[in-house]
N, C-alpha and C. Protein backbone atom coordinates (compact mmCIF):
# COMPACT_ATOMS: atom_id res chain seq x y z
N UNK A 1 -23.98 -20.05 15.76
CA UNK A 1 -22.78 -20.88 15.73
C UNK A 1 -23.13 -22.28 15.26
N UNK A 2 -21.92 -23.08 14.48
CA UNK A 2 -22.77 -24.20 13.93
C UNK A 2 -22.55 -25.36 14.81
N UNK A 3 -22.81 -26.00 14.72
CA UNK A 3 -22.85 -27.31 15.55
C UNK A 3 -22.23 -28.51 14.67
N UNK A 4 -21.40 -29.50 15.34
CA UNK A 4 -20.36 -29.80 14.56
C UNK A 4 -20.71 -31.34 15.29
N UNK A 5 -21.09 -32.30 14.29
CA UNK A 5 -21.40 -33.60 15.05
C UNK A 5 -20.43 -34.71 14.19
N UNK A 6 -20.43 -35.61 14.69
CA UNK A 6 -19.57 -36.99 13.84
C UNK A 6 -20.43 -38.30 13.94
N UNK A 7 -21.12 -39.02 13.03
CA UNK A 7 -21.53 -40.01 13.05
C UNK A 7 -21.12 -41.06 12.18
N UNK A 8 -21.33 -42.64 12.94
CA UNK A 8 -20.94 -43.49 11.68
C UNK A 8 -21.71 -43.74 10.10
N UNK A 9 -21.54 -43.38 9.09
CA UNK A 9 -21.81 -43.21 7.72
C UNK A 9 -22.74 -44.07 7.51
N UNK A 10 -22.86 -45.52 8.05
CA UNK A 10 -23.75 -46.90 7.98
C UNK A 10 -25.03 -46.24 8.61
N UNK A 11 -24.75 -45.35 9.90
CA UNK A 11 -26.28 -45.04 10.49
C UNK A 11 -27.17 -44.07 9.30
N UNK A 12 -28.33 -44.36 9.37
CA UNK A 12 -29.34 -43.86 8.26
C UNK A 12 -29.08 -42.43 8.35
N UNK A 13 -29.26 -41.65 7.22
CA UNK A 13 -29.33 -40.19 7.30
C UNK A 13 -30.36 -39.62 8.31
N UNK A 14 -30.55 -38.09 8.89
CA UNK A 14 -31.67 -37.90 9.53
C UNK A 14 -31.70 -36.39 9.01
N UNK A 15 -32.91 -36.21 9.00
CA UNK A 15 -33.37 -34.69 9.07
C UNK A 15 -32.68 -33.95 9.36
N UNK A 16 -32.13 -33.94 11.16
CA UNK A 16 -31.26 -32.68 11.71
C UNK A 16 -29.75 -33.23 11.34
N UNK A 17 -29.33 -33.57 10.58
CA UNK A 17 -28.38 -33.91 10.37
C UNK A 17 -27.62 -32.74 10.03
N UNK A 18 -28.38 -32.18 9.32
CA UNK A 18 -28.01 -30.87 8.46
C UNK A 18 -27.32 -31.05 7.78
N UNK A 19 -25.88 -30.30 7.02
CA UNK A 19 -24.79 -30.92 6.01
C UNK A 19 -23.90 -31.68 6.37
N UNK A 20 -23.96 -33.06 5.40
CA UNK A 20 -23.44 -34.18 5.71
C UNK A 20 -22.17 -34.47 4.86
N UNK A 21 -20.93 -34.25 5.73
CA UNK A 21 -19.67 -34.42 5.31
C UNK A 21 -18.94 -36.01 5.40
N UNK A 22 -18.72 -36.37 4.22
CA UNK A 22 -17.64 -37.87 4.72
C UNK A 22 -16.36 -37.14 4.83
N UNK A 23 -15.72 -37.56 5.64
CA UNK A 23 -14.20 -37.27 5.89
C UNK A 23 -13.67 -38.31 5.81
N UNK A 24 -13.76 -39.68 5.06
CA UNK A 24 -12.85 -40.75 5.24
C UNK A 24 -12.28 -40.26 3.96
N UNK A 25 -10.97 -40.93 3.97
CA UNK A 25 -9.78 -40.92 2.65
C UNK A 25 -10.93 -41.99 1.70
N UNK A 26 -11.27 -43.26 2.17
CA UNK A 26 -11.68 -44.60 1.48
C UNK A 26 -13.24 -43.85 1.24
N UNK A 27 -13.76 -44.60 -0.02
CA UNK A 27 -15.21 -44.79 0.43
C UNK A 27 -15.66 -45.98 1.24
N UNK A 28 -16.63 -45.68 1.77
CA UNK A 28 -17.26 -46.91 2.84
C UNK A 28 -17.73 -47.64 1.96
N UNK A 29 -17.12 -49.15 2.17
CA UNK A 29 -17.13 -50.42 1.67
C UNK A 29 -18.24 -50.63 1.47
N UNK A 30 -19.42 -50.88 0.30
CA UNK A 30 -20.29 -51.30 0.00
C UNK A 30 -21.68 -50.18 -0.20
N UNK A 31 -21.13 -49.06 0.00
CA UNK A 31 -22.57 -47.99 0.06
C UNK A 31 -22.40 -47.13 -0.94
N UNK A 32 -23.59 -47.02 -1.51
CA UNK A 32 -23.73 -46.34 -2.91
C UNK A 32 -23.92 -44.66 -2.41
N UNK A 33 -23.77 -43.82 -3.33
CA UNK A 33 -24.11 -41.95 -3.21
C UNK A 33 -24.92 -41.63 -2.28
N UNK A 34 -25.91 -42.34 -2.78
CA UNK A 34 -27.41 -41.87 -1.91
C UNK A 34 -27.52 -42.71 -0.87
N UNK A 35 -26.88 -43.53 -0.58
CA UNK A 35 -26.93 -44.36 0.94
C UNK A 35 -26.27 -43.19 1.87
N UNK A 36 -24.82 -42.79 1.54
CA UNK A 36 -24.15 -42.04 2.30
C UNK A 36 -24.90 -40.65 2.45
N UNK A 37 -25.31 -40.16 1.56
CA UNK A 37 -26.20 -38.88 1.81
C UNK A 37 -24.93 -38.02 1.61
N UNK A 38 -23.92 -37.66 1.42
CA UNK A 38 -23.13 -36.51 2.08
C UNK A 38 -23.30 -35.47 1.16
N UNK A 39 -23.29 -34.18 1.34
CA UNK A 39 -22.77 -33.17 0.43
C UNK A 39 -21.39 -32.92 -0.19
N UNK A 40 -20.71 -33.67 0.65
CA UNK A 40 -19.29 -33.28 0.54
C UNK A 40 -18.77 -34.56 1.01
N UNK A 41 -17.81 -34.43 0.26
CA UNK A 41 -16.08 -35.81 0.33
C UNK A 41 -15.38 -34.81 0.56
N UNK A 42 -15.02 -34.50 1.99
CA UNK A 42 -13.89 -34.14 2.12
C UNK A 42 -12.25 -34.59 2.36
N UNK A 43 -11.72 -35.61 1.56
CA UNK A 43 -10.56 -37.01 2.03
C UNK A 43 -9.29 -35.86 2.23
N UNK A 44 -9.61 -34.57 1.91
CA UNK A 44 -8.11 -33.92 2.63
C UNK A 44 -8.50 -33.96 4.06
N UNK A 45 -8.99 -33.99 4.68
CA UNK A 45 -9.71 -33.88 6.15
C UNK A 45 -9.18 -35.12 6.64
N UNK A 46 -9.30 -36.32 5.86
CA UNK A 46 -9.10 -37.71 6.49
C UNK A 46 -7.19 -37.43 6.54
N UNK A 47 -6.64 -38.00 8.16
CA UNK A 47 -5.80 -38.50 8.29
C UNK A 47 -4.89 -38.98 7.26
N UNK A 48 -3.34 -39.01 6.91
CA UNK A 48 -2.52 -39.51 5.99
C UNK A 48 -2.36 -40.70 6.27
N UNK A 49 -2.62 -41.47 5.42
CA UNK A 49 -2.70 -42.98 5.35
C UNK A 49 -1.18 -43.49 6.74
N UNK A 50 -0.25 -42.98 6.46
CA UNK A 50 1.07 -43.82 7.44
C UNK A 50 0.13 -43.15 9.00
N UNK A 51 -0.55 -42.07 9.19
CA UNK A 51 -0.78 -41.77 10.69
C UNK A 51 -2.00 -42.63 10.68
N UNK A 52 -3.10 -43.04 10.15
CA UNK A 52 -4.18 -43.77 10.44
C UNK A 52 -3.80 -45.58 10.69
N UNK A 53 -2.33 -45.83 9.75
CA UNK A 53 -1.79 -46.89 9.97
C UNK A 53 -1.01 -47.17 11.47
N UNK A 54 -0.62 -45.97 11.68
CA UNK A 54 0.08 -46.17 13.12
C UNK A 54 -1.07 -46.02 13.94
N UNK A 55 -2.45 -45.17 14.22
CA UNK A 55 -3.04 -45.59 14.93
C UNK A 55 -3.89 -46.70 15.22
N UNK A 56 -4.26 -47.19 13.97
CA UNK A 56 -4.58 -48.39 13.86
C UNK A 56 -5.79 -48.69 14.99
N UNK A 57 -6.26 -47.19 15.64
CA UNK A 57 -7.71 -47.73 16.44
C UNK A 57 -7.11 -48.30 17.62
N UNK A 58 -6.12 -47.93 17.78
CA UNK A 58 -5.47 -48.46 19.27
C UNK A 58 -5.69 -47.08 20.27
N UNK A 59 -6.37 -47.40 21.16
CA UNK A 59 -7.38 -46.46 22.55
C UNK A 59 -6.05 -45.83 23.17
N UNK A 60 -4.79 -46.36 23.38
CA UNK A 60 -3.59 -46.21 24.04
C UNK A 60 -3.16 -44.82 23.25
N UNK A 61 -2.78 -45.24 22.00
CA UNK A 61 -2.72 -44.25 21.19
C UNK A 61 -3.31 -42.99 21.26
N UNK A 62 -4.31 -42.71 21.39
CA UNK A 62 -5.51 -41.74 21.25
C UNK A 62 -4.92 -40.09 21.36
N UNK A 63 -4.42 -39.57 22.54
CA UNK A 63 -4.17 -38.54 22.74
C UNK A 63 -2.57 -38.61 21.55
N UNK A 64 -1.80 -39.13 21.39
CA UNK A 64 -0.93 -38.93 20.47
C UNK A 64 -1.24 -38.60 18.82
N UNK A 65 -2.09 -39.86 19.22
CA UNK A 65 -2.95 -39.47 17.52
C UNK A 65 -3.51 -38.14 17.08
N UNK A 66 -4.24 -37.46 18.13
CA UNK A 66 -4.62 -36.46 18.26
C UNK A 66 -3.86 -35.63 17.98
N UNK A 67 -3.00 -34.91 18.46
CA UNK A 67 -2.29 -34.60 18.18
C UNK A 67 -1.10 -34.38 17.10
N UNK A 68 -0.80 -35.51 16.43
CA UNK A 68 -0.71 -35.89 15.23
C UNK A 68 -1.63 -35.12 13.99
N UNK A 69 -2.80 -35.90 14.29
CA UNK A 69 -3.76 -35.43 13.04
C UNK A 69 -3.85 -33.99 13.12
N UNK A 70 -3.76 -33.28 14.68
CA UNK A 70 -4.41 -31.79 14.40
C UNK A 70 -3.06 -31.17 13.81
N UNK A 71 -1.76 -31.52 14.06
CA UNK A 71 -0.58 -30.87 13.04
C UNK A 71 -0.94 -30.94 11.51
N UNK A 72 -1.23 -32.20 10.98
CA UNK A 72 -1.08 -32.64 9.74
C UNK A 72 -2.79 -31.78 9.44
N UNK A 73 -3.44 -31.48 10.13
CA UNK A 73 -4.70 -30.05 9.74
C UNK A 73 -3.95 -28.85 9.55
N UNK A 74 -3.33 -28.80 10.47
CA UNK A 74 -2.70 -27.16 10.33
C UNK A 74 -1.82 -27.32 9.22
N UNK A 75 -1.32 -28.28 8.70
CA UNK A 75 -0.41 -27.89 7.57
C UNK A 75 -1.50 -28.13 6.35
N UNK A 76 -2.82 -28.18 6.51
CA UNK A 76 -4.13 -28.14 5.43
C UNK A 76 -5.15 -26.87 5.20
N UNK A 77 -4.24 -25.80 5.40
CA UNK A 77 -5.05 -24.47 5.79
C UNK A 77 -6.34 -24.38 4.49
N UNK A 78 -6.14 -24.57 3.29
CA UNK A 78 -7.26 -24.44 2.25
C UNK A 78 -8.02 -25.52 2.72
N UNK A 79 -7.63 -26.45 3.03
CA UNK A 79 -9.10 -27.76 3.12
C UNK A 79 -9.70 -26.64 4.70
N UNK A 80 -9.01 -26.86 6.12
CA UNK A 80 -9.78 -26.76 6.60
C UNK A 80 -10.59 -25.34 6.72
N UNK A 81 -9.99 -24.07 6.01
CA UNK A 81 -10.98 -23.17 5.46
C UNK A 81 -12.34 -23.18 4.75
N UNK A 82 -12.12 -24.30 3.97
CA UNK A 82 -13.31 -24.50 3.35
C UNK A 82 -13.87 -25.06 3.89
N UNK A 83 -13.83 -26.19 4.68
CA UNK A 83 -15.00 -26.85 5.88
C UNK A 83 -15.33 -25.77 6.93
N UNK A 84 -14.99 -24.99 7.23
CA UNK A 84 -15.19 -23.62 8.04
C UNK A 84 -15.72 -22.88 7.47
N UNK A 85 -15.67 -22.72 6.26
CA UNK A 85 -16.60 -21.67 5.51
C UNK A 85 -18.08 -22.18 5.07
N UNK A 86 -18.02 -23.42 4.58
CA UNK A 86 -19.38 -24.46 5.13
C UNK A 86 -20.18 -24.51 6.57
N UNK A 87 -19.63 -24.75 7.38
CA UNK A 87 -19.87 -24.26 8.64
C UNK A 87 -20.52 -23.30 8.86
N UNK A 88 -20.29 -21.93 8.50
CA UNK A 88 -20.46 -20.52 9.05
C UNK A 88 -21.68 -20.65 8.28
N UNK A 89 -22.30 -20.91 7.07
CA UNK A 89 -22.99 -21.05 5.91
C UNK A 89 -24.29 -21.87 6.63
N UNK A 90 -24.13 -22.95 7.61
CA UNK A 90 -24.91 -23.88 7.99
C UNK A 90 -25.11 -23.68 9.56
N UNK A 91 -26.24 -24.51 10.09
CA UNK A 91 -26.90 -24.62 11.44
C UNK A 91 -25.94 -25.35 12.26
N UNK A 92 -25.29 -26.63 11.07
CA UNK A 92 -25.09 -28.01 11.88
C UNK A 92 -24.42 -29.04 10.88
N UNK A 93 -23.15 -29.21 10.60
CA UNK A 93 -22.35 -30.03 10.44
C UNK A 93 -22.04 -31.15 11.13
N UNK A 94 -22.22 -32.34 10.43
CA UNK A 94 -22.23 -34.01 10.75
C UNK A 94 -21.55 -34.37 9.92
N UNK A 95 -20.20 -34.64 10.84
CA UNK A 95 -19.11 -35.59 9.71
C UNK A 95 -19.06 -37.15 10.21
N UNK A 96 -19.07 -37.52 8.40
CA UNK A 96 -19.36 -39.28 8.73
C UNK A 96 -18.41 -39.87 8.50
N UNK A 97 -17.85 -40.84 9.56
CA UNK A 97 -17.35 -41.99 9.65
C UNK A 97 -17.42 -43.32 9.05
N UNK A 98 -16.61 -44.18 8.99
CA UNK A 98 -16.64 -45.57 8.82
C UNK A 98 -16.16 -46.21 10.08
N UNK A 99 -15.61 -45.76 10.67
CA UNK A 99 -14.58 -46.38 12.06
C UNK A 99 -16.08 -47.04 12.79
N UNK A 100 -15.64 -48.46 13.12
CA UNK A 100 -15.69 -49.04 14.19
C UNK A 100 -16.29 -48.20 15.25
N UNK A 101 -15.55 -47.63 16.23
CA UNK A 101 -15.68 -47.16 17.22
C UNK A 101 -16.10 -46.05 17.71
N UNK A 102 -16.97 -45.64 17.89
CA UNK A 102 -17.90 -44.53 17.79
C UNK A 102 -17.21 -43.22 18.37
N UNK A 103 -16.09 -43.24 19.55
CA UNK A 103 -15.39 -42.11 20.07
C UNK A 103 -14.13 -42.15 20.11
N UNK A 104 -13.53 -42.71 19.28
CA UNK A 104 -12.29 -42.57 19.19
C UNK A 104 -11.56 -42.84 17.76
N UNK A 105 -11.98 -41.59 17.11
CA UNK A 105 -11.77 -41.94 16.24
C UNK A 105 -11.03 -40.81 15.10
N UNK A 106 -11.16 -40.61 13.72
CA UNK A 106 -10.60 -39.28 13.25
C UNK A 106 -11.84 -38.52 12.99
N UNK A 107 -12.98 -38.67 12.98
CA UNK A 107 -14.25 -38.06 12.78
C UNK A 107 -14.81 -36.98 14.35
N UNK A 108 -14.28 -38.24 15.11
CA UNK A 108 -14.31 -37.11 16.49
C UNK A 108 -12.65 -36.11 17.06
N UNK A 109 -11.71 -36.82 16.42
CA UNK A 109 -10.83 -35.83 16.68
C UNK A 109 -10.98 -34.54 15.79
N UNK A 110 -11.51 -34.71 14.73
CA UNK A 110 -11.61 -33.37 13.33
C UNK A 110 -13.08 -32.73 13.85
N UNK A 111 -13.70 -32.98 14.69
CA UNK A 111 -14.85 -32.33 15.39
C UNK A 111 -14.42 -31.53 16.62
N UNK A 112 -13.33 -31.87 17.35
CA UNK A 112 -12.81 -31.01 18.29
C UNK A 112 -12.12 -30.21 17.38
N UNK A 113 -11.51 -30.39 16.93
CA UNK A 113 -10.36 -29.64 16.27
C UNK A 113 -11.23 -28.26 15.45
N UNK A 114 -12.16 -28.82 14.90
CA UNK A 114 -13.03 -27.77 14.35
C UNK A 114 -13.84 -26.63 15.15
N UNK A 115 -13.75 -27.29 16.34
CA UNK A 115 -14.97 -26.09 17.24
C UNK A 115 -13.97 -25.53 17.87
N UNK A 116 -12.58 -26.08 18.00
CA UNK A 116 -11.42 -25.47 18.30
C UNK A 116 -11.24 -23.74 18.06
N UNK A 117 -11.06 -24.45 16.05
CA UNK A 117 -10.70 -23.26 15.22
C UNK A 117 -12.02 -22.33 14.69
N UNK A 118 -13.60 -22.69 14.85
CA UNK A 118 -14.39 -21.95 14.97
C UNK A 118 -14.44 -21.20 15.76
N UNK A 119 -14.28 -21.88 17.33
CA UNK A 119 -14.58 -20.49 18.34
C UNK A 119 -13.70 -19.26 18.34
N UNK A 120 -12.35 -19.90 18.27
CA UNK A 120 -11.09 -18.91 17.61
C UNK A 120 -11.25 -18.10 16.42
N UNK A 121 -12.16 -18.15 15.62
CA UNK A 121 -12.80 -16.81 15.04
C UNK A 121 -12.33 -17.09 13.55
């Protein structure tokens, strides 16, 4: 089963990282290809710009947001197939962030959401 991690994109690549997904819509401000390391841009994954605007990183928010983003997944059945089919393929999926805030964020909500729809088969 793969293992499904979220880190911020600025922290250095590592070994067990295994395949390294960006999920932001933006690229991260100032970092070149090989800084980010990723295999994959996945920006259908990232949040629709008006729901990342309404959450705006507000902690209050959080469980709504959630919720939010995992609808606007389910109406993304080809994107999130193909990050699932990557998955099954790999040890250990690490999707990278830009956010600020290390747990609350769309990198850790699309990490639940994923081991969600992995264990569900």
């Amino acid at each position: 089963m793969t293992e499904f991690r979220a880190k911020r994109v600025y922290d250095p690549p590592a070994p067990d990282d295994g395949v390294r997904v960006l999920v932001d819509r933006i690229w991260p401000r100032g970092m070149t290809r090989e800084q980010v390391g990723a295999e994959l841009w996945a920006k259908d994954l990232s949040p629709s710009t008006g729901l990342r605007k309404w959450f705006n990183h507000d902690r209050s928010r959080w469980e709504a947001f959630q919720e939010r983003y995992f609808d606007e997944l389910d109406r993304q059945p080809a994107a999130v197939a193909a990050i699932l089919e990557k998955a099954r393929d790999n040890d250990r999926l690490t999707l990278l962030f830009a956010a600020r805030d290390p747990e609350c964020n769309h990198a850790k909500a699309l990490q639940t959401y994923l081991r969600r729809k992995a264990d569900a088969g």
